[in-house]
Each structure stands twice: as C-alpha cells, then as structure tokens.
C-alpha atoms as a PDB file:
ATOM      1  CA  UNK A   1       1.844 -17.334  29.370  1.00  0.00           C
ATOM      2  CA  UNK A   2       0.404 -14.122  27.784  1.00  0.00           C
ATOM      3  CA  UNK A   3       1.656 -12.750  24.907  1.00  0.00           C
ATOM      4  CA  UNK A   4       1.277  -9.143  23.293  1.00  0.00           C
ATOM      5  CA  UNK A   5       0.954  -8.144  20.104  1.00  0.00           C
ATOM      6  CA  UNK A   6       2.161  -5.555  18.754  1.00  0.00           C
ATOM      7  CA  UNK A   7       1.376  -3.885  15.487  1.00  0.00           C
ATOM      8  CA  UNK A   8       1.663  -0.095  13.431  1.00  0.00           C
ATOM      9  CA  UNK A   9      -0.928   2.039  11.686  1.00  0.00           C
ATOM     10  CA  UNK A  10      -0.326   0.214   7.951  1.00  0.00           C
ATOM     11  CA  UNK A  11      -2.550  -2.578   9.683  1.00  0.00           C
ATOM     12  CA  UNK A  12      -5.519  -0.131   9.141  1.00  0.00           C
ATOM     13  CA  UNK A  13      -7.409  -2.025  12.369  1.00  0.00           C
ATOM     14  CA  UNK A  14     -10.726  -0.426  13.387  1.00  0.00           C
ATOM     15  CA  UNK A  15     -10.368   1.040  17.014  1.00  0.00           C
ATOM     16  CA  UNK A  16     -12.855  -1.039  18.330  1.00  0.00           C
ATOM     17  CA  UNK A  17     -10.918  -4.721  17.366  1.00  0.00           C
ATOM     18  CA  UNK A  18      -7.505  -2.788  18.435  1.00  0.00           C
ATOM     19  CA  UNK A  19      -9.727  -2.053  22.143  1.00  0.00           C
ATOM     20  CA  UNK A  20     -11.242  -5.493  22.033  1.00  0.00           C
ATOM     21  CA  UNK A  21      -8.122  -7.408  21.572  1.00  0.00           C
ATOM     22  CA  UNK A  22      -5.368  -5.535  23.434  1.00  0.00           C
ATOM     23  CA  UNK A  23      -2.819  -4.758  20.280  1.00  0.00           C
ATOM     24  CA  UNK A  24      -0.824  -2.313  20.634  1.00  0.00           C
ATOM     25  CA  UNK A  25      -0.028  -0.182  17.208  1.00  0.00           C
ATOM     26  CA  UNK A  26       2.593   1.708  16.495  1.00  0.00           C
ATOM     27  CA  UNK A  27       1.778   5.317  14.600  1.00  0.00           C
ATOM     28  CA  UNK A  28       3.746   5.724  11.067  1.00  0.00           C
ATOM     29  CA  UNK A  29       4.529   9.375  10.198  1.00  0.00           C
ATOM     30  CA  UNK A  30       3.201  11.481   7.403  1.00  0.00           C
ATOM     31  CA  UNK A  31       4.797  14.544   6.118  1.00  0.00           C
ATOM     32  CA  UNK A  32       3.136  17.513   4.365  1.00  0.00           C
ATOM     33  CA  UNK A  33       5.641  19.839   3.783  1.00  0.00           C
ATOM     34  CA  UNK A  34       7.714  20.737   6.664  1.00  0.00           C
ATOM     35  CA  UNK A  35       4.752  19.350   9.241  1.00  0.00           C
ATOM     36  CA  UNK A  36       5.242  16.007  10.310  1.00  0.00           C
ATOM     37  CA  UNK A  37       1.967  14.046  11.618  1.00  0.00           C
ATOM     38  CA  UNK A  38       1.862  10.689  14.389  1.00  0.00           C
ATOM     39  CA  UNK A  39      -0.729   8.586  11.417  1.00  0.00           C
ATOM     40  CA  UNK A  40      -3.991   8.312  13.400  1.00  0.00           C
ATOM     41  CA  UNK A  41      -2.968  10.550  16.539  1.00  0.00           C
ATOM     42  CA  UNK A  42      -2.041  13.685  15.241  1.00  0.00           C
ATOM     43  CA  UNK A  43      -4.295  13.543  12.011  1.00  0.00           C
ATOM     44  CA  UNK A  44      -7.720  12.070  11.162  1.00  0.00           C
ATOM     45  CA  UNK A  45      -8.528   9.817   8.309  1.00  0.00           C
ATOM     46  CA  UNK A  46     -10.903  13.082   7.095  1.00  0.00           C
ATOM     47  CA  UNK A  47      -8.415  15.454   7.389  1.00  0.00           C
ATOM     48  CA  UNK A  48      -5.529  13.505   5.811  1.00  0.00           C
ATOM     49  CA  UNK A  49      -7.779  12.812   2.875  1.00  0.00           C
ATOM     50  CA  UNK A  50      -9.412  16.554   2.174  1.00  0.00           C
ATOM     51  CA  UNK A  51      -5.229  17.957   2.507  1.00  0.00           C
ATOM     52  CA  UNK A  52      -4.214  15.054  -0.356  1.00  0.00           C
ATOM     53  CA  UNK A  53      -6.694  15.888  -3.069  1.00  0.00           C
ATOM     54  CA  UNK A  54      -6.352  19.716  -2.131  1.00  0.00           C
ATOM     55  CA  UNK A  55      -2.637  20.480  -0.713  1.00  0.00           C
ATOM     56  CA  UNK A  56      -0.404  21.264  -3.542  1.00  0.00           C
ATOM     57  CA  UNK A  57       2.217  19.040  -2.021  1.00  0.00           C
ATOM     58  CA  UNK A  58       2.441  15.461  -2.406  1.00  0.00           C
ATOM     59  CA  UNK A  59       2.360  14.206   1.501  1.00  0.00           C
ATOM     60  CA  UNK A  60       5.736  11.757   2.000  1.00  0.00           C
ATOM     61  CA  UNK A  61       5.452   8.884   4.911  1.00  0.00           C
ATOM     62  CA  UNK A  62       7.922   7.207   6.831  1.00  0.00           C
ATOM     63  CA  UNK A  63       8.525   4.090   9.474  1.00  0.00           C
ATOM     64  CA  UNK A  64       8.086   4.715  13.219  1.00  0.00           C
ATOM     65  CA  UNK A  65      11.652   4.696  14.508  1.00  0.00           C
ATOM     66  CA  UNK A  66      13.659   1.963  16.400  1.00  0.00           C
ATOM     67  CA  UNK A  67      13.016   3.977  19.834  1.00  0.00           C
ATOM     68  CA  UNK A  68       9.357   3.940  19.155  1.00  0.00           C
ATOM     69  CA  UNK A  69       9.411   0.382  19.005  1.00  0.00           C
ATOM     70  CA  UNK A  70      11.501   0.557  21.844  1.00  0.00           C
ATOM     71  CA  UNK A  71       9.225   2.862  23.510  1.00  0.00           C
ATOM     72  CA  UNK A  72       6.188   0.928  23.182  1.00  0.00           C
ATOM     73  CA  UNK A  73       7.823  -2.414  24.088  1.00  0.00           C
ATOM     74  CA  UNK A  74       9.255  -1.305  27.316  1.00  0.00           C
ATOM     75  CA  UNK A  75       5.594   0.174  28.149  1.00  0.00           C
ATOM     76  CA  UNK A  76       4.132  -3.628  27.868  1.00  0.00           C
ATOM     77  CA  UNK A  77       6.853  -5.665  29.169  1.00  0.00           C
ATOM     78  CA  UNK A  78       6.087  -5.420  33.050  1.00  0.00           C
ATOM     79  CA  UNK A  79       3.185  -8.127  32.715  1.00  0.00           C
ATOM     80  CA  UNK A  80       3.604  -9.818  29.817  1.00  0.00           C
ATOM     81  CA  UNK A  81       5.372 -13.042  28.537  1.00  0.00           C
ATOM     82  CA  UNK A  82       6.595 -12.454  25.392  1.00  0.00           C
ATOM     83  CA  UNK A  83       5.856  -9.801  22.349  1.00  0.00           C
ATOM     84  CA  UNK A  84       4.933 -10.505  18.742  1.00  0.00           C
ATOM     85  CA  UNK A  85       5.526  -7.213  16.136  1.00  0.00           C
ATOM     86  CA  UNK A  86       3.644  -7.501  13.342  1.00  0.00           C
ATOM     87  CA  UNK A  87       4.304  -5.581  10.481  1.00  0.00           C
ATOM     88  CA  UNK A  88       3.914  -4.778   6.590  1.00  0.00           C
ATOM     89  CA  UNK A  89       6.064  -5.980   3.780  1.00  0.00           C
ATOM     90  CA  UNK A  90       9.520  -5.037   4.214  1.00  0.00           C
ATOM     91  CA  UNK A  91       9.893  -4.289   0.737  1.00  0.00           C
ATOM     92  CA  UNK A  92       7.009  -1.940   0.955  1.00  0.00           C
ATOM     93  CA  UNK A  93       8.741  -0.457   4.329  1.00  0.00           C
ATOM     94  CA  UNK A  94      11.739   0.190   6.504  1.00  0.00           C
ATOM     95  CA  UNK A  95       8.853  -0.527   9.356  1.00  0.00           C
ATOM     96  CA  UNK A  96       9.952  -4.136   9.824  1.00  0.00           C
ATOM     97  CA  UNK A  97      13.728  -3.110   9.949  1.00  0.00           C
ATOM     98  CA  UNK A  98      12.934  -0.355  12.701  1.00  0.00           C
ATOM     99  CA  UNK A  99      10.840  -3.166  14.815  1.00  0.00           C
ATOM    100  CA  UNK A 100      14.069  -5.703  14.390  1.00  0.00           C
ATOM    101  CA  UNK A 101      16.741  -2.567  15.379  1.00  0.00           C
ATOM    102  CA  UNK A 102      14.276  -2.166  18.635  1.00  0.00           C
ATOM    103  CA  UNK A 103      14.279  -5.965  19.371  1.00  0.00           C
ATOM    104  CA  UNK A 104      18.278  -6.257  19.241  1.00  0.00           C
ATOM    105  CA  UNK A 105      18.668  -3.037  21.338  1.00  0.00           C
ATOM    106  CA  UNK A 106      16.418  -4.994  23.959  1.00  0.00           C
ATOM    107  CA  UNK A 107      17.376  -8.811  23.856  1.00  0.00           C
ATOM    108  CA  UNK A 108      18.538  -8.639  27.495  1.00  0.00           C
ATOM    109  CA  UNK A 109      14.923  -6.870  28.484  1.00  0.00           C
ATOM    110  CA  UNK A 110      12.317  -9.050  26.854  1.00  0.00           C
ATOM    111  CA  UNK A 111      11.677 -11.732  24.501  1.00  0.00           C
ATOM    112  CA  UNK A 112      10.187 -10.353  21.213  1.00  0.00           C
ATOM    113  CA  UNK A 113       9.479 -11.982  17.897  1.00  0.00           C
ATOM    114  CA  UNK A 114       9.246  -9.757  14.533  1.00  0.00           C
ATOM    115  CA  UNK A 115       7.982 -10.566  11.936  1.00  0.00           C
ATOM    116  CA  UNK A 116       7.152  -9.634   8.266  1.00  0.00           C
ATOM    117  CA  UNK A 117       3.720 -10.401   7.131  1.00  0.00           C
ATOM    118  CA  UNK A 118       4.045 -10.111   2.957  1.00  0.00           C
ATOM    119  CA  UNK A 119       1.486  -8.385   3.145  1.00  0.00           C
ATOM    120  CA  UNK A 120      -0.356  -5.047   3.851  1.00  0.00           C
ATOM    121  CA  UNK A 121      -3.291  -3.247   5.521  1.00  0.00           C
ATOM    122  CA  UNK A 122      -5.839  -5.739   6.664  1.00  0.00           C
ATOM    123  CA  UNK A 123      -3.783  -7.957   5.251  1.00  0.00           C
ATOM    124  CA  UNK A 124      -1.456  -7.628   7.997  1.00  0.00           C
ATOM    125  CA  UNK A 125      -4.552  -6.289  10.254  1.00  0.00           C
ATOM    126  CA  UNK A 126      -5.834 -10.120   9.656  1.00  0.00           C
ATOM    127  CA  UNK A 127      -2.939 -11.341  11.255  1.00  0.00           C
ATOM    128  CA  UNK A 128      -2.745  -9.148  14.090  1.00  0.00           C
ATOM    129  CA  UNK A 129      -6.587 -10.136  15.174  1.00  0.00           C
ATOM    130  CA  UNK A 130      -5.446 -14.005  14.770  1.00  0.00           C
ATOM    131  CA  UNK A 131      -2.747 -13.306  17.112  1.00  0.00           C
ATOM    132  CA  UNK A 132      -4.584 -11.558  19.767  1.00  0.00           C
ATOM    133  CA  UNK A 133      -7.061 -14.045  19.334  1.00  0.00           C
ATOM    134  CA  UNK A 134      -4.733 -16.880  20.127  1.00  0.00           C
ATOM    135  CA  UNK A 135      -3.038 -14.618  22.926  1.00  0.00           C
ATOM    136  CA  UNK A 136      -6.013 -14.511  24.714  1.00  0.00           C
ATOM    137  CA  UNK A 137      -6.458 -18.124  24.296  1.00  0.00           C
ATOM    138  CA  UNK A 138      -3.326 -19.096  26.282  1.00  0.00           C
ATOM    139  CA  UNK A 139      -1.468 -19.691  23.062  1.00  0.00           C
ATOM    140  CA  UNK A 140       2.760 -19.268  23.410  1.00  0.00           C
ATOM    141  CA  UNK A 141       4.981 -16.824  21.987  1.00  0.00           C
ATOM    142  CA  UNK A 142       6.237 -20.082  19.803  1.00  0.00           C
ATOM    143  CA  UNK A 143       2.976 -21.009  18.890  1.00  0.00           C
ATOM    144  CA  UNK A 144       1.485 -17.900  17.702  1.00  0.00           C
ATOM    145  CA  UNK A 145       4.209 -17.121  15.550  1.00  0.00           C
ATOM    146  CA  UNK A 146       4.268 -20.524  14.136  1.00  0.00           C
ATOM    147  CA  UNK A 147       0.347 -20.072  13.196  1.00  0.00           C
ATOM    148  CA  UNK A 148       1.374 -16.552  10.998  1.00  0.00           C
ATOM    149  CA  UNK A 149       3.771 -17.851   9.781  1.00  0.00           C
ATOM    150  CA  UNK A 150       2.172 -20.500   7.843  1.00  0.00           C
ATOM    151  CA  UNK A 151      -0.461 -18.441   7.387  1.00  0.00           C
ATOM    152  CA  UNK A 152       1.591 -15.962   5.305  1.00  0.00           C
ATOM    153  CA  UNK A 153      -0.212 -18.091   2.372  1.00  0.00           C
ATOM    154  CA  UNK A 154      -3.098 -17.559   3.220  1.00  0.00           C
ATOM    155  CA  UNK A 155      -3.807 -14.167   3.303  1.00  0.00           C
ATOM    156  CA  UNK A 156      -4.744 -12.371  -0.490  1.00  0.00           C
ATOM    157  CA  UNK A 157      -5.426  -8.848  -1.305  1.00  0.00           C
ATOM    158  CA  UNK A 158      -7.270  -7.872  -4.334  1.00  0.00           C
ATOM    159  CA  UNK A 159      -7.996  -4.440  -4.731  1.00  0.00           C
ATOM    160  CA  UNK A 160      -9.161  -1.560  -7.846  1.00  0.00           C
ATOM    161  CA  UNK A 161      -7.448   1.646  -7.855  1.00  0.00           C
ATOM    162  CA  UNK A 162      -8.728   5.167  -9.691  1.00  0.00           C
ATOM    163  CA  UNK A 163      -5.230   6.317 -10.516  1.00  0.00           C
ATOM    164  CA  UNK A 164      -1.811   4.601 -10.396  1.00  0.00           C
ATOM    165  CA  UNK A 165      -0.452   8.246  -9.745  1.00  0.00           C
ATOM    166  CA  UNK A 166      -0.626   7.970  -6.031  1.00  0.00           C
ATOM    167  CA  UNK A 167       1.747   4.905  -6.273  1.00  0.00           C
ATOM    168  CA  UNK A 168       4.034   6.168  -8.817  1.00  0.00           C
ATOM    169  CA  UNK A 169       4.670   9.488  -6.868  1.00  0.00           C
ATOM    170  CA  UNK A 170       5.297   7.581  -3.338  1.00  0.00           C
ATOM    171  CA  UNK A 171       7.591   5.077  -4.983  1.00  0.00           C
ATOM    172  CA  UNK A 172       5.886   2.493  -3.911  1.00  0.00           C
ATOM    173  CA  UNK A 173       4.132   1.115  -7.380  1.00  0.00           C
ATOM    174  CA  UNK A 174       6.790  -2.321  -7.501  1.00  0.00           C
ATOM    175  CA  UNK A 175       5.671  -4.552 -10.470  1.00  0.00           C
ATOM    176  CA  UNK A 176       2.551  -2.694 -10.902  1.00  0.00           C
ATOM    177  CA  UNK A 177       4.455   0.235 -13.055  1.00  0.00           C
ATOM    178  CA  UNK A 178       3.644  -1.816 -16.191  1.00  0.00           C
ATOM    179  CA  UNK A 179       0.108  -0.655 -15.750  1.00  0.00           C
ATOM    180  CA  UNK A 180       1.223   3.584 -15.957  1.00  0.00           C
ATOM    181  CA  UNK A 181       0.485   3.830 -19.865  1.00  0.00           C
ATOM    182  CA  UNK A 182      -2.931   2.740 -19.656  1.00  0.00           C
ATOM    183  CA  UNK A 183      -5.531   5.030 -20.890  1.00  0.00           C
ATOM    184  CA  UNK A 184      -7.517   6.803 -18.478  1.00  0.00           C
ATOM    185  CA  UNK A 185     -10.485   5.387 -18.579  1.00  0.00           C
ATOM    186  CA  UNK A 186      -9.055   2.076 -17.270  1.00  0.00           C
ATOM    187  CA  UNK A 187      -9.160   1.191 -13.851  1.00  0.00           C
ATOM    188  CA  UNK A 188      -6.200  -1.025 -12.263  1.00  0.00           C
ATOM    189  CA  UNK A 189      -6.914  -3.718 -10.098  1.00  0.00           C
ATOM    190  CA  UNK A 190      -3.784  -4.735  -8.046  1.00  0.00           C
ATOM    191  CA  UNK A 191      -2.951  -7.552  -5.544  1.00  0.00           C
ATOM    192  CA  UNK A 192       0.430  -8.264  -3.317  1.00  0.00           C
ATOM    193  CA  UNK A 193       2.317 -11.116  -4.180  1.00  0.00           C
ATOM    194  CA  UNK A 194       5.446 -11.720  -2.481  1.00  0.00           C
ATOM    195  CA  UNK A 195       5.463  -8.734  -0.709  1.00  0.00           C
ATOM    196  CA  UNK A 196       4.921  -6.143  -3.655  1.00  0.00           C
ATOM    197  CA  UNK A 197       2.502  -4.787  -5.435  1.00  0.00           C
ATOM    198  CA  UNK A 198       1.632  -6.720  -9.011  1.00  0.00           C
ATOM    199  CA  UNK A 199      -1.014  -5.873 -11.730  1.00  0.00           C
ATOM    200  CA  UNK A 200      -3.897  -8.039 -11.720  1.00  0.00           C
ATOM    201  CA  UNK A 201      -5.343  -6.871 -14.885  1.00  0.00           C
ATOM    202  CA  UNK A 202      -7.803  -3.696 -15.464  1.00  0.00           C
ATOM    203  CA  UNK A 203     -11.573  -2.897 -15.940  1.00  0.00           C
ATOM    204  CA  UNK A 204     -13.457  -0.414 -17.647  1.00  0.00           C
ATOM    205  CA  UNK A 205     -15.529   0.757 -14.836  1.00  0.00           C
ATOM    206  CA  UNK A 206     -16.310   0.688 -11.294  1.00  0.00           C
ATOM    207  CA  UNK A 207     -18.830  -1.198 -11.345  1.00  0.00           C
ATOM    208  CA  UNK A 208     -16.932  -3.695 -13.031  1.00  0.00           C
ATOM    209  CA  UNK A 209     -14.272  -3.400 -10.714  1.00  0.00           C
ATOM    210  CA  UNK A 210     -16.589  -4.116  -7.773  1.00  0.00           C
ATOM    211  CA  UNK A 211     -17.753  -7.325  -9.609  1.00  0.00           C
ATOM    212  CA  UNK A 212     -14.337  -8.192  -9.829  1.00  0.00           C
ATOM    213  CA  UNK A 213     -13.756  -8.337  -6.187  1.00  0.00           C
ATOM    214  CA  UNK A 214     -16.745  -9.945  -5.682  1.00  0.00           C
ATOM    215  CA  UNK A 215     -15.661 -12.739  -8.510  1.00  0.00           C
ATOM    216  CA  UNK A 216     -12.461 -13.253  -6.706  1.00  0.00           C
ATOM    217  CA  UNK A 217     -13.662 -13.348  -3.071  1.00  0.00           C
ATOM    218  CA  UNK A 218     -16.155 -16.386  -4.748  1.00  0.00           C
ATOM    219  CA  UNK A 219     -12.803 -18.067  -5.918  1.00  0.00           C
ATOM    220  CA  UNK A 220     -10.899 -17.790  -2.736  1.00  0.00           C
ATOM    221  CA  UNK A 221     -12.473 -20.835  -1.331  1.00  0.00           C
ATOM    222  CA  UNK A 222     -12.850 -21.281   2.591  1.00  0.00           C
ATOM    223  CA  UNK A 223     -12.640 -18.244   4.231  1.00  0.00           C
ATOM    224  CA  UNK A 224     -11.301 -17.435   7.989  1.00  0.00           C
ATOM    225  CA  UNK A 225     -11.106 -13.921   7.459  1.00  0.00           C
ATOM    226  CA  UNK A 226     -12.616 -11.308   5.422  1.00  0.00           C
ATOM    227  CA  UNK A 227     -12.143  -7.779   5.913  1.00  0.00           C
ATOM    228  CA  UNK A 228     -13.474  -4.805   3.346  1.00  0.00           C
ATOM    229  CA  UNK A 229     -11.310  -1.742   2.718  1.00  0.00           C
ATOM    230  CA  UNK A 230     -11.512   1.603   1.137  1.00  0.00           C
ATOM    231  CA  UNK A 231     -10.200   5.143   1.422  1.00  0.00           C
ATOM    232  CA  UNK A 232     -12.888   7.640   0.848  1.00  0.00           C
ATOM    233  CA  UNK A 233     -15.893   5.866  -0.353  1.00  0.00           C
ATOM    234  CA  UNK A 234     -17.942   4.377   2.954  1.00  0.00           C
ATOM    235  CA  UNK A 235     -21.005   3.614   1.295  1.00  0.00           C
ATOM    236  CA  UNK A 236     -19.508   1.517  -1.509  1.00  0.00           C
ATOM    237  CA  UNK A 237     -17.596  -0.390   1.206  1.00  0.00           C
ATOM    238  CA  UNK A 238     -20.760  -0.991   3.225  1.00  0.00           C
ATOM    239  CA  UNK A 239     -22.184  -2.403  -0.493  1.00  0.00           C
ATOM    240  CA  UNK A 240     -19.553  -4.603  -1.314  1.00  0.00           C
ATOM    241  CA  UNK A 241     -19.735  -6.242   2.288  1.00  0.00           C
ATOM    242  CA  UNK A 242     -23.861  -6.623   1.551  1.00  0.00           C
ATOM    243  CA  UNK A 243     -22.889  -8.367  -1.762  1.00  0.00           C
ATOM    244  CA  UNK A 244     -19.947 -10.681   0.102  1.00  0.00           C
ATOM    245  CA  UNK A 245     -22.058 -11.813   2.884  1.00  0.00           C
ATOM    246  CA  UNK A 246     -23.184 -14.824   0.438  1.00  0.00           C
ATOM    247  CA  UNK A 247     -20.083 -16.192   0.351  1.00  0.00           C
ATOM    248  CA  UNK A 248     -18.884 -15.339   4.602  1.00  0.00           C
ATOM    249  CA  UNK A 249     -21.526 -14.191   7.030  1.00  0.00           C
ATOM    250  CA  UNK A 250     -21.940 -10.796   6.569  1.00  0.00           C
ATOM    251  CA  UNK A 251     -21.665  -9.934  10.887  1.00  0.00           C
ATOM    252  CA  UNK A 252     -18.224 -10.877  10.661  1.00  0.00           C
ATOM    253  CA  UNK A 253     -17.011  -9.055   7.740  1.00  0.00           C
ATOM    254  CA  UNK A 254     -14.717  -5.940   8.675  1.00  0.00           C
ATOM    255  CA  UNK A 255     -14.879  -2.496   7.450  1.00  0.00           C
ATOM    256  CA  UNK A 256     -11.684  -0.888   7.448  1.00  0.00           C
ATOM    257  CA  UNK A 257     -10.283   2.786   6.096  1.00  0.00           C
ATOM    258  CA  UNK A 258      -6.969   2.935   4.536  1.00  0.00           C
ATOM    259  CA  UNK A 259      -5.310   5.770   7.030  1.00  0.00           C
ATOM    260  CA  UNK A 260      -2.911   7.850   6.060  1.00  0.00           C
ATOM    261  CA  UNK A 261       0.442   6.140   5.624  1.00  0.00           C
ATOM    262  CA  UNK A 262      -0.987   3.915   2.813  1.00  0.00           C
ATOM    263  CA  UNK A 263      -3.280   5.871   1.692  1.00  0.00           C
ATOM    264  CA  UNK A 264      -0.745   8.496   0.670  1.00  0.00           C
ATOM    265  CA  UNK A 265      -0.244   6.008  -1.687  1.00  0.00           C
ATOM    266  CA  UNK A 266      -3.528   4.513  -2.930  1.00  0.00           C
ATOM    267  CA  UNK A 267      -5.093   7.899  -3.050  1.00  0.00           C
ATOM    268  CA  UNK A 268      -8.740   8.499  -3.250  1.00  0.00           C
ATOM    269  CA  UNK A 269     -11.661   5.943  -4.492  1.00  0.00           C
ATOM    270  CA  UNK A 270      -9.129   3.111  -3.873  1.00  0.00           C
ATOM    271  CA  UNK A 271     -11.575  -0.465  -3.052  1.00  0.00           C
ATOM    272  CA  UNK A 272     -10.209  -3.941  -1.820  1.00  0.00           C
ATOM    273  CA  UNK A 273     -11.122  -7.227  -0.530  1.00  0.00           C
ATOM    274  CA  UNK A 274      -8.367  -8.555   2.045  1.00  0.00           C
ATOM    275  CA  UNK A 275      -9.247 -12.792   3.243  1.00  0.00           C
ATOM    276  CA  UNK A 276      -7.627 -15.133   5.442  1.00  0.00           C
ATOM    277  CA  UNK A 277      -8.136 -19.095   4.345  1.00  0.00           C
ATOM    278  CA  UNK A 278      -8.365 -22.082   6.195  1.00  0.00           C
END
C-alpha cells in the first residue's frame, strides 16, 4: 500500500525534507491589507518578515479552503492508497476543519484520514516526517495514523518570545494572555499544551532564554526528534543546535523558519526547541 501525506505551511518543513519525503503541503494565506499572499508561494520568508516590522498594517492569516484540500487531494489520488492530512491545533486554526469539509466532500473518491496534531510548527512538521517515513516503509493508512496518534504525547514545544504583542494582535495568545502585564524587559517563554498556547514562565534575557531551552531539551529524556526553530535570527538557531548536539546528534537536528502564517503571530526574534520522544 502507499500512503500520502499531506500537510500545510504551519508545519514550517524545510524544502529539502518536504522533496525528500514526498509530503505534500498545503499554502495558508496571509493578508496585508487588501493583498492576499499563497504562505511560501507567493511570498518569501524575507519578504514577509521586512513588510511585518515595517508595514503599518498588522498582516491577518487564514486556513487554506475546503477546495484546496480538495484540490490537492484529487491531484495525488491516481496512485496512491490512502491519504493522511496533517495539521495544526484546531483551536489554533480553522485548518483542520477545512481538511475534514474536503474529506466529506470526497468519501466516495478516496480514503483520507485527518487529523489534528495538538500541536504546531515542527511540532506538527515532526509528525509529518514520521509519517512519510513510515509511508515509505510500506506502513498502512491504519498504521500510520495509529503511530501519531499516540505520539500526540510525545511531541513538546518550548519556545522564548521578544514581545507577546504579535500574539495578542492575531488573537491567537490562548492561556498565555496572563503574561501581557509583564514589564518589558521580561522575555516570555511559552509551550503548547493541549492544543494552546500556555506561559511557561519568563527570563530576564536572551541569553537566559537560550539556556532555558537548552535546560529543557536536557529534561526531555529520549529523544526521536529534535528540530530548532526561529523567525529572523539564523545564526542563533545554528548556536542553539551546536549547544543541543550533546544531548541528540547534532547531523540530525533540523533547522526550521517560522513562515509567515505563524509567524504573523510570533513576530520577530521568536526561538524554540520542538522534540519527538520515544
């Protein structure tokens, strides 16, 4: 049997896994103003960055719609088995709802299995590669949604923002709004539990921050999984993953960029450490 998977841009997957694997991903939209963007095919990472720290506008971002779903699954279904859509929390998104609408307009066409992760960027880009990786092992459409399922638990996000104010002007901030009065100089450091966002506590610094994640990823205990995130700082990434490769072998860890759709939300100088245990 062979199995697809299918995914959308929240996963924040590096092109070359997304080549590699076979996934199919689904583009998100971002709106500035009265222009609409495809997220990652009508607007780079750089250029979706420079326009949010410099456009007077707040950009707004919305889930693909039922017919792109549609759209996509109809352009895989030919030669495959079976299809597996992966996507971000639903309480984060209408994404998963769009994927299910697409599956019960085509339940006559093609046997297709949606489901919602908890989580979000790598965090749901973790469970896409584990899926493509057991699609190309033979694995069945039952099987491999068995394994992410139970995996659900597995899969932790811990990451330090600059500036709530992203969040709290996207509506997406959940149980993290109790963190909004602190004083400036404090950084947040989030996580998703449950599907939303929650305050993990706060840090004076950076550099304090980063030791945080590093702290944590020591915690986690037997990792599967690790992938390193960040929206405009590269370099600090690339660190982070030089300091984590004591605890998972550095060749393996994944460098990832928030793209637009969450990153209209997390904003600029936003860091976080995404694992998978066994």
């Amino acid at each position: 049997m062979t199995v697809k998977i299918v995914t959308d841009t929240t996963a924040d997957l590096p092109a070359s896994i997304v080549a590699e694997l076979g996934i199919k991903v689904v583009p998100q939209y971002v709106r500035f103003g009265e222009k609409v963007y495809r997220d990652l095919v009508e607007i780079s990472h750089d250029e979706f960055y420079r326009r949010l720290q410099s456009d007077s506008v707040h950009p707004s971002t919305s889930q693909p719609s039922p017919k792109d779903f549609v759209d996509v699954y109809k352009s895989i279904l030919p030669a495959k088995d079976g299809i597996i859509s992966l996507h971000l929390s639903k309480k984060l998104s209408g994404t998963y709802d769009s994927a299910l609408q697409a599956k019960q307009m085509m339940t006559k066409e093609a046997n297709i299995e949606v489901i919602d992760t908890q989580s979000v960027s790598m965090g749901l880009g973790l469970f896409a590669i584990m899926a493509a990786r057991m699609a190309k092992q033979g694995a069945s459409l039952a099987e491999i949604a068995s394994a992410v399922n139970d995996a659900i638990p597995q899969v932790r996000l811990l990451g330090i923002f600059d500036t709530l104010k992203y969040l709290a002007a996207g509506g997406r901030i959940g149980k993290a709004k109790a963190l909004l009065g602190s004083i400036l100089s404090v950084k947040p450091v989030l996580t998703v539990k449950e599907g939303e966002m929650h305050p993990a506590g706060q840090v004076r610094s950076r550099s304090k921050g980063i030791d945080r994640l590093v702290e944590w990823t020591r915690t986690v205990g037997k990792i599967a999984d690790l992938a390193v995130v960040h929206t405009t700082t590269p370099d600090e990434a690339m660190a982070l993953a030089d300091r984590l490769g004591v605890y998972f072998p550095k060749n393996q860890i994944i460098i990832s960029r928030l793209g637009a759709a969450l990153g209209a939300h997390a904003g600029p100088g936003t860091l976080f450490v995404v694992t998978r245990s066994t």
